[in-house]
C-alpha atoms as a PDB file:
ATOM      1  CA  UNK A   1       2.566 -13.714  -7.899  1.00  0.00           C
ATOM      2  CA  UNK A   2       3.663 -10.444  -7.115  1.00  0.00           C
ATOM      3  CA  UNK A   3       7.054  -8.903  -7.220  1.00  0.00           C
ATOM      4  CA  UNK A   4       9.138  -5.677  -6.517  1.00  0.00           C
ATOM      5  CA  UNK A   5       7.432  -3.858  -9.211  1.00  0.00           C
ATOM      6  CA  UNK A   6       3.766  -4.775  -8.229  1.00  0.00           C
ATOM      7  CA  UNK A   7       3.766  -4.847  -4.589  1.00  0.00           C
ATOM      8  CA  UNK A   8       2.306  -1.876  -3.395  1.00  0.00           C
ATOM      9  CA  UNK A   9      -0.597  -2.946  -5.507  1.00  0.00           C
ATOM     10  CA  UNK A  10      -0.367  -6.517  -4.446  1.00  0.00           C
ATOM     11  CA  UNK A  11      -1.028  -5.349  -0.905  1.00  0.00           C
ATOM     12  CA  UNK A  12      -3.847  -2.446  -1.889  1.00  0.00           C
ATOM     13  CA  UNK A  13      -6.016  -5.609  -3.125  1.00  0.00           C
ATOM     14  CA  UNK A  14      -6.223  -6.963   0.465  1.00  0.00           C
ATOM     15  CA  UNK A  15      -7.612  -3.513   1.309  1.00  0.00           C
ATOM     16  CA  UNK A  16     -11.107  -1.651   0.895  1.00  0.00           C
ATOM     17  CA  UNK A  17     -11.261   1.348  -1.634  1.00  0.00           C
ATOM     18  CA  UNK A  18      -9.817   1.100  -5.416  1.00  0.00           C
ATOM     19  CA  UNK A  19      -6.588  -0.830  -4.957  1.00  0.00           C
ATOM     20  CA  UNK A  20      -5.343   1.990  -8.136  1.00  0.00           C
ATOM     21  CA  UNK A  21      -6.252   4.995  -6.008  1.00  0.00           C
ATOM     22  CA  UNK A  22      -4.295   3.760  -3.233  1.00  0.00           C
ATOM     23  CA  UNK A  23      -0.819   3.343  -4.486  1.00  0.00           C
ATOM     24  CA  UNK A  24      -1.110   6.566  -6.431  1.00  0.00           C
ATOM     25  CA  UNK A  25      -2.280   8.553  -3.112  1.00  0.00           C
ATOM     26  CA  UNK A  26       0.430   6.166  -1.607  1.00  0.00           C
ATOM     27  CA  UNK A  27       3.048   7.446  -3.690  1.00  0.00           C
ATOM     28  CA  UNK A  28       2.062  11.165  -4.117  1.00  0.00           C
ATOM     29  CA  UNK A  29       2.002  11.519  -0.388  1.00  0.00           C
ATOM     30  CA  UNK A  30       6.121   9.710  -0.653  1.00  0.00           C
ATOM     31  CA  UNK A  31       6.545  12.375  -3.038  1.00  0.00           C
ATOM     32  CA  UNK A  32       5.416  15.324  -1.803  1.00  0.00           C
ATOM     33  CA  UNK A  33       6.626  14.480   1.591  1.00  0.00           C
ATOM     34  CA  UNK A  34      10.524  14.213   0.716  1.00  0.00           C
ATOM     35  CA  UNK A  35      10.446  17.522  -1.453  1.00  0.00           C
ATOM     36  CA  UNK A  36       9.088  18.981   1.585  1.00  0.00           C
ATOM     37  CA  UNK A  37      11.829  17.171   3.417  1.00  0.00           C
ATOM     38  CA  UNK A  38      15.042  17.602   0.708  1.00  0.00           C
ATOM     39  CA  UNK A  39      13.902  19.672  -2.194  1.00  0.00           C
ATOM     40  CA  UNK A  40      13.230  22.968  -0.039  1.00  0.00           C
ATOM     41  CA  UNK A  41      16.985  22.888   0.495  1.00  0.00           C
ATOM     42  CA  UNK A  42      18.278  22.224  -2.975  1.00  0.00           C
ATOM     43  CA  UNK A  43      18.610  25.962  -4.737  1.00  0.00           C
ATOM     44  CA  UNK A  44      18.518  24.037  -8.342  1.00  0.00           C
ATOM     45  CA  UNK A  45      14.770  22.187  -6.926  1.00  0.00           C
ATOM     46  CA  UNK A  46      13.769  25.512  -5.333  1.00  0.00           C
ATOM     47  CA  UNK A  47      14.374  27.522  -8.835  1.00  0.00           C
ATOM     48  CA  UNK A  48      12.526  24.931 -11.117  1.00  0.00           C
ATOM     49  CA  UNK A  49       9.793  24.558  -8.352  1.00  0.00           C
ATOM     50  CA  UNK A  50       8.950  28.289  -8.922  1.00  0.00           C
ATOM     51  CA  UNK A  51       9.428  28.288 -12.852  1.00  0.00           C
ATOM     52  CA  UNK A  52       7.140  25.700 -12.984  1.00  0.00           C
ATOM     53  CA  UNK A  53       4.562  27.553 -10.960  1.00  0.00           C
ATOM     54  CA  UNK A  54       4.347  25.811  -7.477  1.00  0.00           C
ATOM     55  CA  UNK A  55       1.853  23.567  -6.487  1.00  0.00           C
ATOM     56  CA  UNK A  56      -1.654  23.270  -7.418  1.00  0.00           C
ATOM     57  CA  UNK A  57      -4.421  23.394  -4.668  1.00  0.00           C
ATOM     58  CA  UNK A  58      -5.215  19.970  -4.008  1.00  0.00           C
ATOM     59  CA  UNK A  59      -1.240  19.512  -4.042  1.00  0.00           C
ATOM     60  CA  UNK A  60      -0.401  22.661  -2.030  1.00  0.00           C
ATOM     61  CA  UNK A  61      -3.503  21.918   0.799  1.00  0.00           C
ATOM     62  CA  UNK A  62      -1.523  17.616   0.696  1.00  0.00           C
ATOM     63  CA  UNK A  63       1.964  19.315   1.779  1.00  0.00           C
ATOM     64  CA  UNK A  64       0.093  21.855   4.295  1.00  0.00           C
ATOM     65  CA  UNK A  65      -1.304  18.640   5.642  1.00  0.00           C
ATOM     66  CA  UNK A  66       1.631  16.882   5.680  1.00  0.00           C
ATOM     67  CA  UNK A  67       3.599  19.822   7.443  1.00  0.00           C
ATOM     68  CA  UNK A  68       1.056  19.826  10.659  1.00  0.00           C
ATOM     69  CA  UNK A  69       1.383  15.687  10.822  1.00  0.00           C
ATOM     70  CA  UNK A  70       5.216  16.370  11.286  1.00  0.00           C
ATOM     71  CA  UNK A  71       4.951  18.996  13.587  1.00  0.00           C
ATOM     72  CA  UNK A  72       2.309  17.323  15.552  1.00  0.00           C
ATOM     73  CA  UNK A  73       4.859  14.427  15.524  1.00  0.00           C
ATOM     74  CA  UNK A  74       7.864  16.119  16.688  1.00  0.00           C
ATOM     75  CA  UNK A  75       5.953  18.466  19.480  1.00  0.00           C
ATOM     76  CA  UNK A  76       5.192  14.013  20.600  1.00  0.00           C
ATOM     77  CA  UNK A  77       8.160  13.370  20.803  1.00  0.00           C
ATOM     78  CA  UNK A  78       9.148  16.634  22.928  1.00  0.00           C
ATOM     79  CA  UNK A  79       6.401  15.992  25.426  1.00  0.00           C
ATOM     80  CA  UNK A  80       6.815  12.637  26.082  1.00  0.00           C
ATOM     81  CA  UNK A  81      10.810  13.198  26.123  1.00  0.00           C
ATOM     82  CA  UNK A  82       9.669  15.810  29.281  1.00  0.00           C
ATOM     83  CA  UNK A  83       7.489  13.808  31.024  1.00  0.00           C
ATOM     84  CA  UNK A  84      10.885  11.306  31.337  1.00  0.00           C
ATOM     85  CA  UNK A  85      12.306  12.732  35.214  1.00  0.00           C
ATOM     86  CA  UNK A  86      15.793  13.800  33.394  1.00  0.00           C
ATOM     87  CA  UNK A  87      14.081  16.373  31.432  1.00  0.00           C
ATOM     88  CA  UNK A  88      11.294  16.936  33.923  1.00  0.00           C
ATOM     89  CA  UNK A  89      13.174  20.792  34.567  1.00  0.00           C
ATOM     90  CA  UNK A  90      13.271  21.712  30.687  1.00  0.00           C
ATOM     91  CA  UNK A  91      10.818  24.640  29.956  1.00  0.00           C
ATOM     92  CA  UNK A  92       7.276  23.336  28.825  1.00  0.00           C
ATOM     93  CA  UNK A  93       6.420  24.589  25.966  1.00  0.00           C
ATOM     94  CA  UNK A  94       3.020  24.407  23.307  1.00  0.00           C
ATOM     95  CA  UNK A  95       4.275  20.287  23.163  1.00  0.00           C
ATOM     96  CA  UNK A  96       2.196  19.968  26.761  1.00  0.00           C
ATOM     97  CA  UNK A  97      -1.200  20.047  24.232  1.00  0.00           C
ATOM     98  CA  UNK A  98       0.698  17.895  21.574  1.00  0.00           C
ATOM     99  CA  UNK A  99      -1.669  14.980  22.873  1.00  0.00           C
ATOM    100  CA  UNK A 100      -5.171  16.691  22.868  1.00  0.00           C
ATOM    101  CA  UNK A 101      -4.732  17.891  19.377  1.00  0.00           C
ATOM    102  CA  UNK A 102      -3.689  14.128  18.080  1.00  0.00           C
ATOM    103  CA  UNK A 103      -6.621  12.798  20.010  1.00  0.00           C
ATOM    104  CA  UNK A 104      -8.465  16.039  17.974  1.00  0.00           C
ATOM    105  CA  UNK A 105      -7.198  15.013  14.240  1.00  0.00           C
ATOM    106  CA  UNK A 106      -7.423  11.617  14.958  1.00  0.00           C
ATOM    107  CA  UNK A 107     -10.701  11.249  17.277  1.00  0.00           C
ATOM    108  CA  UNK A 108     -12.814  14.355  16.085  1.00  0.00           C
ATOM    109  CA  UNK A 109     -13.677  17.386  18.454  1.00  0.00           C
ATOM    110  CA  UNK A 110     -15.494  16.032  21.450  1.00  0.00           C
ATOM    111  CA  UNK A 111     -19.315  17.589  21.526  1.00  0.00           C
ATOM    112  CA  UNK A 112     -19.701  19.803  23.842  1.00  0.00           C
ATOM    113  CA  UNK A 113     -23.671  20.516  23.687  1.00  0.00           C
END
């Protein structure tokens, strides 16, 4: 029966892949995602961040990932916030190809030969 403290893994066992694997990524991706959100700002996080030697690879190329998925997310938002008729006059911006490059990341580059 699970509880609060097995969950995550409760629900990884209905899923393909290593149910172990999948929290863990789960949670690293939580992680990394709110220092990137809140630690950047706090001067104490920011000092023990460097002391500590900043990220590994695999860690620094997960936040670089996770940096693009935002942005791609917010330039979303913009261009479908312009395409309402209030906002129709704002001035367009690189939002307009917000959609091609999530059907890109998401789809693959279409084949052009």
């Amino acid at each position: 029966m699970p509880d609060l403290s097995n969950l995550d893994l409760a629900k990884a066992f209905g899923q393909s892949g290593c149910p172990l694997c999948r929290v863990l990524a789960g949670g690293e991706r939580r992680d990394i995602a709110s220092f990137a959100r809140e630690g950047r700002f706090a001067p104490q996080a920011q000092g023990r961040f460097r002391r500590a030697g900043g990220y590994c690879r695999r860690h620094a190329w997960l936040l670089h990932a996770a940096r693009r998925l935002a942005e791609l997310a917010d330039d979303l938002a913009k261009f479908d916030r312009k395409r309402d008729y209030c906002y129709r006059d704002e001035p367009k911006g690189k939002e307009q190809d917000s959609w091609t490059r999530t059907v890109a990341l998401y789809g693959g580059e279409p084949d052009r030969s």
